[in-house]
PDB file of N, CA and C in Angstrom:
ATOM      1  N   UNK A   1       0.823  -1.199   0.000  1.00  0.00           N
ATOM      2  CA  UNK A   1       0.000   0.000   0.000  1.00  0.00           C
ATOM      3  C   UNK A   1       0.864   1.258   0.000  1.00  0.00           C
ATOM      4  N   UNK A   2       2.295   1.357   0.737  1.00  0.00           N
ATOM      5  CA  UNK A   2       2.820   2.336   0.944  1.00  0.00           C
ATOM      6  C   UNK A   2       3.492   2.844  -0.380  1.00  0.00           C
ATOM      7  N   UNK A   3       3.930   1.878  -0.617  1.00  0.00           N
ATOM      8  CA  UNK A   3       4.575   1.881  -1.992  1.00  0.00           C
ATOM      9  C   UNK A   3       3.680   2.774  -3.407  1.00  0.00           C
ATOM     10  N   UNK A   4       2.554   2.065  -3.499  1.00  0.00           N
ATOM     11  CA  UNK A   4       1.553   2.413  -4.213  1.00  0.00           C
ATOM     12  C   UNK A   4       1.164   3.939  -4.326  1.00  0.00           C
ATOM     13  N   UNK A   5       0.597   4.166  -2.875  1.00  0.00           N
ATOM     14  CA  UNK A   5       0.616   5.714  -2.405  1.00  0.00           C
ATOM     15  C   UNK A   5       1.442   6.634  -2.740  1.00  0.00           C
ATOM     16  N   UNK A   6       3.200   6.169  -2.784  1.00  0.00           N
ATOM     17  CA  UNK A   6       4.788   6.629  -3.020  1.00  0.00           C
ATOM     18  C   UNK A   6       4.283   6.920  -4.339  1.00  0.00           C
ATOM     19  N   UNK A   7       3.801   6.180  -5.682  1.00  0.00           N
ATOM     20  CA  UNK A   7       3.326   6.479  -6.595  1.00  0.00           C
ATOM     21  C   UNK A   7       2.549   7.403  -7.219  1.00  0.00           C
ATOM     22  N   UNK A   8       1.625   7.033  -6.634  1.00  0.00           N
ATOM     23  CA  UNK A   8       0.819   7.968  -6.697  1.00  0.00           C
ATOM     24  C   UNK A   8       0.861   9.254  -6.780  1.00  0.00           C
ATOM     25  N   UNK A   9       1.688   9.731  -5.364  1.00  0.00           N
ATOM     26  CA  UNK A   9       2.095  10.927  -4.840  1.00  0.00           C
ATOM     27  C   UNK A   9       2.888  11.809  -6.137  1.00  0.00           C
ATOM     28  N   UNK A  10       3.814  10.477  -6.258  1.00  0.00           N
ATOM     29  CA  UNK A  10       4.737  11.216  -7.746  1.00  0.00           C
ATOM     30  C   UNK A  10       3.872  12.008  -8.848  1.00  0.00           C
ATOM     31  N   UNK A  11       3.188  11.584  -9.411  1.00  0.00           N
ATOM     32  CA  UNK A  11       1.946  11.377 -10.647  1.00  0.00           C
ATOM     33  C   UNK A  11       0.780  12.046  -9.909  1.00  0.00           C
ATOM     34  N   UNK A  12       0.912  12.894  -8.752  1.00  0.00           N
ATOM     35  CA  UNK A  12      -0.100  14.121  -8.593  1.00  0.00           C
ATOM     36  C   UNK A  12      -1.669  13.451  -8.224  1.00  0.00           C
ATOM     37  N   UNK A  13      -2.109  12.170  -8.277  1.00  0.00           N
ATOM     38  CA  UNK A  13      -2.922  11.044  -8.056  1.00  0.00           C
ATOM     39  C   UNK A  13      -3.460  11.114  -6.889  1.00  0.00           C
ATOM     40  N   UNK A  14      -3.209  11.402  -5.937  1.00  0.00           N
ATOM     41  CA  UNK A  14      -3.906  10.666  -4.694  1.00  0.00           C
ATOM     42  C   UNK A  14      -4.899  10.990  -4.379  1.00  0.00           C
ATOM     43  N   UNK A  15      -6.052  10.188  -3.399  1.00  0.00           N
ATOM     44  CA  UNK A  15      -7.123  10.619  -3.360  1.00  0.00           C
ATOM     45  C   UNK A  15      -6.849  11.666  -1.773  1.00  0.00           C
ATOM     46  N   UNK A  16      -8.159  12.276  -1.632  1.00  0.00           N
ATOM     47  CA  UNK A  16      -8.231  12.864  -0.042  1.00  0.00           C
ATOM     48  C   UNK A  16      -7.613  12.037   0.999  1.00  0.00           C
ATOM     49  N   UNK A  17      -8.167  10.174   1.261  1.00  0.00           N
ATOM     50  CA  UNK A  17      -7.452   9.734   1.993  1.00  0.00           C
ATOM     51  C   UNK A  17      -6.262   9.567   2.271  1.00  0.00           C
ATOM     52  N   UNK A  18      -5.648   9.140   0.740  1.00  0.00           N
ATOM     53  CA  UNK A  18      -4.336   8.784   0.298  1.00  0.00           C
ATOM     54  C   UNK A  18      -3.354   9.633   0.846  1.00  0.00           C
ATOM     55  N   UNK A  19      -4.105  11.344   0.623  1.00  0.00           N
ATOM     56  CA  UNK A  19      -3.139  12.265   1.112  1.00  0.00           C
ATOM     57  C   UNK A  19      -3.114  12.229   2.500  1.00  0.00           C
ATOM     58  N   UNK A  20      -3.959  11.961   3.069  1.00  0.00           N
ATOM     59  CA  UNK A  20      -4.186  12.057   4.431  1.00  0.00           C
ATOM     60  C   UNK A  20      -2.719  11.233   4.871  1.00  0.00           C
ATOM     61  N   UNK A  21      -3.006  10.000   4.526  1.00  0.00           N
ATOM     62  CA  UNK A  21      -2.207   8.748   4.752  1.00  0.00           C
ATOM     63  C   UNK A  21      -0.756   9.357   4.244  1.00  0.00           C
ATOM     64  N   UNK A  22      -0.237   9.751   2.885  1.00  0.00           N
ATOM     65  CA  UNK A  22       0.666   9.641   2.563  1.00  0.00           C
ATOM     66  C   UNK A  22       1.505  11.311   3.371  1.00  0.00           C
ATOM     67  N   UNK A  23       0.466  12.312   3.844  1.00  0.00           N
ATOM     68  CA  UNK A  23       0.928  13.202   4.883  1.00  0.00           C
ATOM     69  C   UNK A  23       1.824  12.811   6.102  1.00  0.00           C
ATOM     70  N   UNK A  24       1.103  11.917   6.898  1.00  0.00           N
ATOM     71  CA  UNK A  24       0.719  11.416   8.319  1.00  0.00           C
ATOM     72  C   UNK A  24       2.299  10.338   8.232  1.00  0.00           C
ATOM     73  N   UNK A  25       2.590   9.605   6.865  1.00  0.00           N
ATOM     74  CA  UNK A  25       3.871   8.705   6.609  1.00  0.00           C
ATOM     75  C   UNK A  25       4.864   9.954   6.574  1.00  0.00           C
ATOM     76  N   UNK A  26       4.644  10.602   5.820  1.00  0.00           N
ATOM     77  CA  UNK A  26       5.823  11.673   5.395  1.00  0.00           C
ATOM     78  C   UNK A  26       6.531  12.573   6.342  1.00  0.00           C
ATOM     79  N   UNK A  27       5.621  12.801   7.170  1.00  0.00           N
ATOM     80  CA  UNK A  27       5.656  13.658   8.439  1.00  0.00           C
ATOM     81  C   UNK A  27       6.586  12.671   9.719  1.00  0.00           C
ATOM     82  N   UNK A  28       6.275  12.094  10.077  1.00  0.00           N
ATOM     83  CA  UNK A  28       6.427  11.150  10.791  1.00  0.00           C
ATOM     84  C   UNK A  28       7.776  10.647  11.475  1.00  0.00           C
ATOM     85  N   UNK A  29       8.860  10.734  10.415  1.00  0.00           N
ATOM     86  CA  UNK A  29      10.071  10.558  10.841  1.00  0.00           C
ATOM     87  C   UNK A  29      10.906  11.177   9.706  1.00  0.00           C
ATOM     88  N   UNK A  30      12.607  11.515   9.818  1.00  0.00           N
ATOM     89  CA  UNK A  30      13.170  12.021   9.445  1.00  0.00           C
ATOM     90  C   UNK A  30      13.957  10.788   8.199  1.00  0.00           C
ATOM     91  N   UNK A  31      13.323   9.449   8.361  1.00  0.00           N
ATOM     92  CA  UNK A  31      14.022   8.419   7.770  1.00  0.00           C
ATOM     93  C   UNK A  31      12.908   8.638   7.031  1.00  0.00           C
ATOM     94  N   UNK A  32      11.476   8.633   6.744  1.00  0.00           N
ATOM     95  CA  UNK A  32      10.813   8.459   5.615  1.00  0.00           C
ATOM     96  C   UNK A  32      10.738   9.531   4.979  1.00  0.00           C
ATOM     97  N   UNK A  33      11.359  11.074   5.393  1.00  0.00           N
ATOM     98  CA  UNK A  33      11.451  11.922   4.205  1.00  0.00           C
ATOM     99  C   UNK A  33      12.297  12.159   3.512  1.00  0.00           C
ATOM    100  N   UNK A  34      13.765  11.116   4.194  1.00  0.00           N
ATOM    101  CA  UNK A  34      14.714  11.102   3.572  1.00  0.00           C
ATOM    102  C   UNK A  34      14.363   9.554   2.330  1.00  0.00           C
ATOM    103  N   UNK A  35      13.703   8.831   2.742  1.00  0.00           N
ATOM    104  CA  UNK A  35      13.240   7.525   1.664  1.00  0.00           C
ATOM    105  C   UNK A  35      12.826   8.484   0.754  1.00  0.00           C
ATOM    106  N   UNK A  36      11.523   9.091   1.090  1.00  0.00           N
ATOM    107  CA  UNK A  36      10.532   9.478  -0.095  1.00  0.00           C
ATOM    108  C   UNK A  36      11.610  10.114  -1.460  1.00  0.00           C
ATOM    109  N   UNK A  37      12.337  11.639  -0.428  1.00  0.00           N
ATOM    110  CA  UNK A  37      13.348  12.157  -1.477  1.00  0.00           C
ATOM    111  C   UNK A  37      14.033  11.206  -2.667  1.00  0.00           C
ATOM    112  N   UNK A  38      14.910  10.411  -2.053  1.00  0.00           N
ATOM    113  CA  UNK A  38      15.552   9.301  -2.764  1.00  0.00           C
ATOM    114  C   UNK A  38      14.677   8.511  -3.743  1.00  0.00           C
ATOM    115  N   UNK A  39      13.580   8.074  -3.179  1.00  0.00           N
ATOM    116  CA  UNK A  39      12.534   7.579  -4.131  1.00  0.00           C
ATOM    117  C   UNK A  39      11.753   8.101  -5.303  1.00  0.00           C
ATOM    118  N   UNK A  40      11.918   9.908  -4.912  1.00  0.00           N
ATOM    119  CA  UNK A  40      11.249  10.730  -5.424  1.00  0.00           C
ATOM    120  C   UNK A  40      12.469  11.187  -6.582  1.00  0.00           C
ATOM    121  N   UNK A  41      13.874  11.001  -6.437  1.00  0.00           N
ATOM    122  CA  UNK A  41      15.024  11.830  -7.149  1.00  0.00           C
ATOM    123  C   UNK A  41      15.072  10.203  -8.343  1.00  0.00           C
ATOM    124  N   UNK A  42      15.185   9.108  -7.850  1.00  0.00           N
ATOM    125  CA  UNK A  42      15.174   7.613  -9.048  1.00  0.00           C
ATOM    126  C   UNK A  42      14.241   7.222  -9.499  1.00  0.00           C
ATOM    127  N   UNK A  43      12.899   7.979  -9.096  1.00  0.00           N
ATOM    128  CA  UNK A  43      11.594   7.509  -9.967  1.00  0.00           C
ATOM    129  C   UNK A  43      11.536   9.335 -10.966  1.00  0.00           C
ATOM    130  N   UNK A  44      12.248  10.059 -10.608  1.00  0.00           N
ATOM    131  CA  UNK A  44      11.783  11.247 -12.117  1.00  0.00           C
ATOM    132  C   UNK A  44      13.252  11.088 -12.583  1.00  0.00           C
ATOM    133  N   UNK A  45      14.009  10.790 -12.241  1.00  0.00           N
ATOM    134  CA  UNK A  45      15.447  10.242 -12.755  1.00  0.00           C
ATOM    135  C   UNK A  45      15.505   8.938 -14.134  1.00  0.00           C
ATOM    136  N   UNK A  46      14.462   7.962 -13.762  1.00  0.00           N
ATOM    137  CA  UNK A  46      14.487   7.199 -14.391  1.00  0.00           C
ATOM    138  C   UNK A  46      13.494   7.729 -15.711  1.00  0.00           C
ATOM    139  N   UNK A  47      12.957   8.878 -15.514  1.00  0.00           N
ATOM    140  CA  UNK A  47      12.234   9.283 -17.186  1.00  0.00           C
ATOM    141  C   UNK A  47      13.467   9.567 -18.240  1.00  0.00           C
ATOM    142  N   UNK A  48      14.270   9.921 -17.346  1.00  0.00           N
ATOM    143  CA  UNK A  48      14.978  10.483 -18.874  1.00  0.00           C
ATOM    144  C   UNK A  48      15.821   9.794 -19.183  1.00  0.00           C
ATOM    145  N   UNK A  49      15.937   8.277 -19.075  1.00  0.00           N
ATOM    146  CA  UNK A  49      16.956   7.500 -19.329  1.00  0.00           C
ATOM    147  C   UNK A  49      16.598   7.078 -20.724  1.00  0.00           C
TER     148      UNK A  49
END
């Protein structure tokens, strides 16, 4: 699910809950906004390959 949401988020997608949810993850600790970044820099990284 988290993963999915991670998606989502990228691609502007999420619903009201999703954001709720994918807020409440993001917020949360200093290790999942450092994941998201990283996740967020090799998933728009990988368009222009």
């Amino acid at each position: 699910m988290e993963f999915l949401v991670l998606l989502k988020q990228l691609d502007g997608k999420l619903t009201v809950n999703e954001e709720k949810i994918f807020d409440q993850w993001y917020n949360s600790s200093e290790f999942n906004r450092s994941y998201y970044q990283r996740f967020r820099d090799n998933y728009l990284g990988s368009d222009n390959m």
